[in-house]
N, C-alpha and C. Protein backbone atom coordinates (compact mmCIF):
# COMPACT_ATOMS: atom_id res chain seq x y z
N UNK A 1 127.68 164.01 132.04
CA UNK A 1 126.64 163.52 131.15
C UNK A 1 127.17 163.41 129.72
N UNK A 2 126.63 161.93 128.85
CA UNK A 2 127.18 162.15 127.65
C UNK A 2 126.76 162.80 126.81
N UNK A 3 127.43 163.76 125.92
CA UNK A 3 127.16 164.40 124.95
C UNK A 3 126.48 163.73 123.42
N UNK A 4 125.62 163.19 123.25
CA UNK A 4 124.85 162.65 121.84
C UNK A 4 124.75 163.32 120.97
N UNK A 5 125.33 164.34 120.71
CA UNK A 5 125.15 165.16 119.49
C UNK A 5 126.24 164.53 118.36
N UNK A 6 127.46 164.16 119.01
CA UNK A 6 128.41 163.24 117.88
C UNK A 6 127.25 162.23 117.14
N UNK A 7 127.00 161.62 118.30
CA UNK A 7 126.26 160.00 117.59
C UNK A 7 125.08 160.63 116.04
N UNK A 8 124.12 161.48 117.03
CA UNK A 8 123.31 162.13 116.58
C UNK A 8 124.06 162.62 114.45
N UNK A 9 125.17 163.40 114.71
CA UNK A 9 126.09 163.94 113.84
C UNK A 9 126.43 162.67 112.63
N UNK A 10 126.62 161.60 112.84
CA UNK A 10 127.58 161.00 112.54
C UNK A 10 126.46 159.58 112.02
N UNK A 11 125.16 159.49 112.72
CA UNK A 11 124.02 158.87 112.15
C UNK A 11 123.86 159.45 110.80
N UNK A 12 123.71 160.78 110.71
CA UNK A 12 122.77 161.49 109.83
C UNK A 12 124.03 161.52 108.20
N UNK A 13 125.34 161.59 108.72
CA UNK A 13 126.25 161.31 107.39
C UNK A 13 125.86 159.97 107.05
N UNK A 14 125.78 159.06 108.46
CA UNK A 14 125.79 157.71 107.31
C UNK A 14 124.33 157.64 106.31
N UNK A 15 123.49 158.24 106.76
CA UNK A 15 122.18 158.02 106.14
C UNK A 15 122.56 159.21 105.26
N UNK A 16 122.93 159.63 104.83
CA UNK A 16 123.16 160.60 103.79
C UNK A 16 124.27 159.81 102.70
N UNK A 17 124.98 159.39 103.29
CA UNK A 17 125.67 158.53 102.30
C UNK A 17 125.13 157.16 101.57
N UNK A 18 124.16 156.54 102.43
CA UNK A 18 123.43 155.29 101.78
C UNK A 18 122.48 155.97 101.40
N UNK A 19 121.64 157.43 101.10
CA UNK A 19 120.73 157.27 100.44
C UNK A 19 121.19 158.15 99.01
N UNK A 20 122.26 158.62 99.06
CA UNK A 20 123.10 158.87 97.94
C UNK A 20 123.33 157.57 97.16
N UNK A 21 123.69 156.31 97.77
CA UNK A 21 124.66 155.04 97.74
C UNK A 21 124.23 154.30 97.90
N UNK A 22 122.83 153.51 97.77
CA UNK A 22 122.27 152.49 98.49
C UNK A 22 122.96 151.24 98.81
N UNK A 23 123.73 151.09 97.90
CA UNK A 23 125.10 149.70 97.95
C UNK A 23 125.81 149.56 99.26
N UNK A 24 125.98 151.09 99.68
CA UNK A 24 127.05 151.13 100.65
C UNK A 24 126.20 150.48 102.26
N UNK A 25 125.17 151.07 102.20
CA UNK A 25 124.50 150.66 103.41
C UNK A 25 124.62 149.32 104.08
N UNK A 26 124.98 148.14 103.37
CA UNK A 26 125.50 147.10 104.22
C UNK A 26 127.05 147.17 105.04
N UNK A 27 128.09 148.34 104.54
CA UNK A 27 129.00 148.65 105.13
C UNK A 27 129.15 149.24 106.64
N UNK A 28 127.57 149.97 106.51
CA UNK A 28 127.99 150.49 107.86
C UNK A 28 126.90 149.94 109.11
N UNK A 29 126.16 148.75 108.68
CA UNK A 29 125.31 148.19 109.65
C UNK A 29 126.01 147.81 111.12
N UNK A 30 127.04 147.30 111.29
CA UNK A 30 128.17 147.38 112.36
C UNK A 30 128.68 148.43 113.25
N UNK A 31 128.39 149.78 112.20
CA UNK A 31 129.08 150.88 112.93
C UNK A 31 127.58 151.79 113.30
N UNK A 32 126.64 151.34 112.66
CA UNK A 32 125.62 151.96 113.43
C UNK A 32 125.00 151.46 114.71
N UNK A 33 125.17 150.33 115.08
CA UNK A 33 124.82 149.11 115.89
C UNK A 33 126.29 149.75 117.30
N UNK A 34 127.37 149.68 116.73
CA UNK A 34 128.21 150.35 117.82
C UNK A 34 128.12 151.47 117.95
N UNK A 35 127.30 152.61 117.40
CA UNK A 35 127.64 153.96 118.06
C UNK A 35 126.41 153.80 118.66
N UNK A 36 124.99 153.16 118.66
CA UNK A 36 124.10 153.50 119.82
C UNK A 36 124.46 152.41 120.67
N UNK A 37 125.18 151.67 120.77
CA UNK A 37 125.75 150.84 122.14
C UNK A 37 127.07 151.42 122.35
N UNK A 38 127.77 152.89 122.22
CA UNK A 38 128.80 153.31 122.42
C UNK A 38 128.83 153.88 123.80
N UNK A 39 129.89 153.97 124.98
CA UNK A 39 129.94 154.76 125.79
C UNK A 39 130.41 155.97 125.54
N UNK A 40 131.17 156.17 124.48
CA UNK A 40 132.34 156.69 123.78
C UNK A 40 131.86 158.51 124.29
N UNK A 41 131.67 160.07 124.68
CA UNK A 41 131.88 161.08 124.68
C UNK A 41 131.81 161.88 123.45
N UNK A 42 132.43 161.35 122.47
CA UNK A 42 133.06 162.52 121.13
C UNK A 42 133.47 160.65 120.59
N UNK A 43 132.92 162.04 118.86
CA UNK A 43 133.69 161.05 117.59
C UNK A 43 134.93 159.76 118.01
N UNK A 44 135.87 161.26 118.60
CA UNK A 44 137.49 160.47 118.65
C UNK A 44 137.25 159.39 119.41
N UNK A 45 136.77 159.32 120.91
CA UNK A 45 136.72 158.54 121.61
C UNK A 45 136.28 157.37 121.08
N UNK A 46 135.02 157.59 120.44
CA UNK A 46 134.06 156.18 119.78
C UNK A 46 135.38 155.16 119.22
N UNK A 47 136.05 156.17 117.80
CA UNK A 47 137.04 155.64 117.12
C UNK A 47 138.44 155.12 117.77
N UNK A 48 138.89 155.83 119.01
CA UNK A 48 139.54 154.49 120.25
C UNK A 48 139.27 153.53 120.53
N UNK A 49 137.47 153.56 120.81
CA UNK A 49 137.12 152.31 121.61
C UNK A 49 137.06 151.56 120.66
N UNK A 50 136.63 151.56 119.27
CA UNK A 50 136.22 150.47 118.40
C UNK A 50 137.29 149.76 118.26
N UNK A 51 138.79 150.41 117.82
CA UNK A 51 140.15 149.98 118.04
C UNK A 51 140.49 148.95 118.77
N UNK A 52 140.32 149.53 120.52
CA UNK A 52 140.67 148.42 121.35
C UNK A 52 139.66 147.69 121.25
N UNK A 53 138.19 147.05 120.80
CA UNK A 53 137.44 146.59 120.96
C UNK A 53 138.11 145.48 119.53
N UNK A 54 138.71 145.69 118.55
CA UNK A 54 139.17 145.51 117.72
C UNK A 54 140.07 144.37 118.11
N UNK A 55 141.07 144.94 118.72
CA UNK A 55 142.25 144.51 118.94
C UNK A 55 142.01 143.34 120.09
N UNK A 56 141.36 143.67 120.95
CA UNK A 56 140.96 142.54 121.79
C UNK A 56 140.19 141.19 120.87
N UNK A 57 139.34 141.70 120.35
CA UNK A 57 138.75 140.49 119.71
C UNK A 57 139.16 139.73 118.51
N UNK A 58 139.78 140.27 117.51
CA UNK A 58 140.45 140.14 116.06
C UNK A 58 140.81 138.78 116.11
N UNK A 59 142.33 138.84 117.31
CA UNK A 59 142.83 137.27 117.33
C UNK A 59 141.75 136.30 117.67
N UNK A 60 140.72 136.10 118.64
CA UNK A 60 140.01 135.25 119.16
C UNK A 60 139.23 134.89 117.43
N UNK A 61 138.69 135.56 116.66
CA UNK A 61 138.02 135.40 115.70
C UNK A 61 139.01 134.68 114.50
N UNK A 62 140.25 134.90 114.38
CA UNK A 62 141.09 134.18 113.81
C UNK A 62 141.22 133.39 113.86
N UNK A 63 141.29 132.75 115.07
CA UNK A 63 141.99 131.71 115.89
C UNK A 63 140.92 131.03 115.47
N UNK A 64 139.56 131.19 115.37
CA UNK A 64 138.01 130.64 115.52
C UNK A 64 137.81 130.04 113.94
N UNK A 65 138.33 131.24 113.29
CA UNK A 65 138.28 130.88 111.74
C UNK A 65 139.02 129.89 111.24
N UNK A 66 140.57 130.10 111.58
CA UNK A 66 141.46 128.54 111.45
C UNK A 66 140.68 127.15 111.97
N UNK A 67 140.40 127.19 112.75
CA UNK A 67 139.09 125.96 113.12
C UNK A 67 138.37 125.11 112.37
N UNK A 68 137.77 126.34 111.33
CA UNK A 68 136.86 125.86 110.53
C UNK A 68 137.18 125.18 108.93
């Protein structure tokens, strides 16, 4: 069973940091959106998957951008 206490953990910094920061809060709309669609176990894991999730897609979006 997965453990949600990371996600849980790691919500509550970012909302502690945008309500310190309100500016910043468009920075992490992406990474809040991937940790409740994460399969990820623990922090570390999340921060693997986003990587290869990264790395798989990066070029396709490049490639997409030269296009335009």
């Amino acid at each position: 069973m997965k453990d949600k206490n990371w996600q849980d953990k790691r919500i509550n910094q970012i909302n502690k940091m945008c309500k310190s920061r309100s500016a910043v809060a468009e920075n992490f709309i992406e990474e809040v959106y991937s940790i409740y669609e994460s399969k990820a176990d623990s922090y570390e894991s999340f921060k693997q998957e986003q990587e290869e999730k990264k790395a798989k897609y990066m070029p396709q979006l490049i490639k997409e951008w030269r296009k335009l």
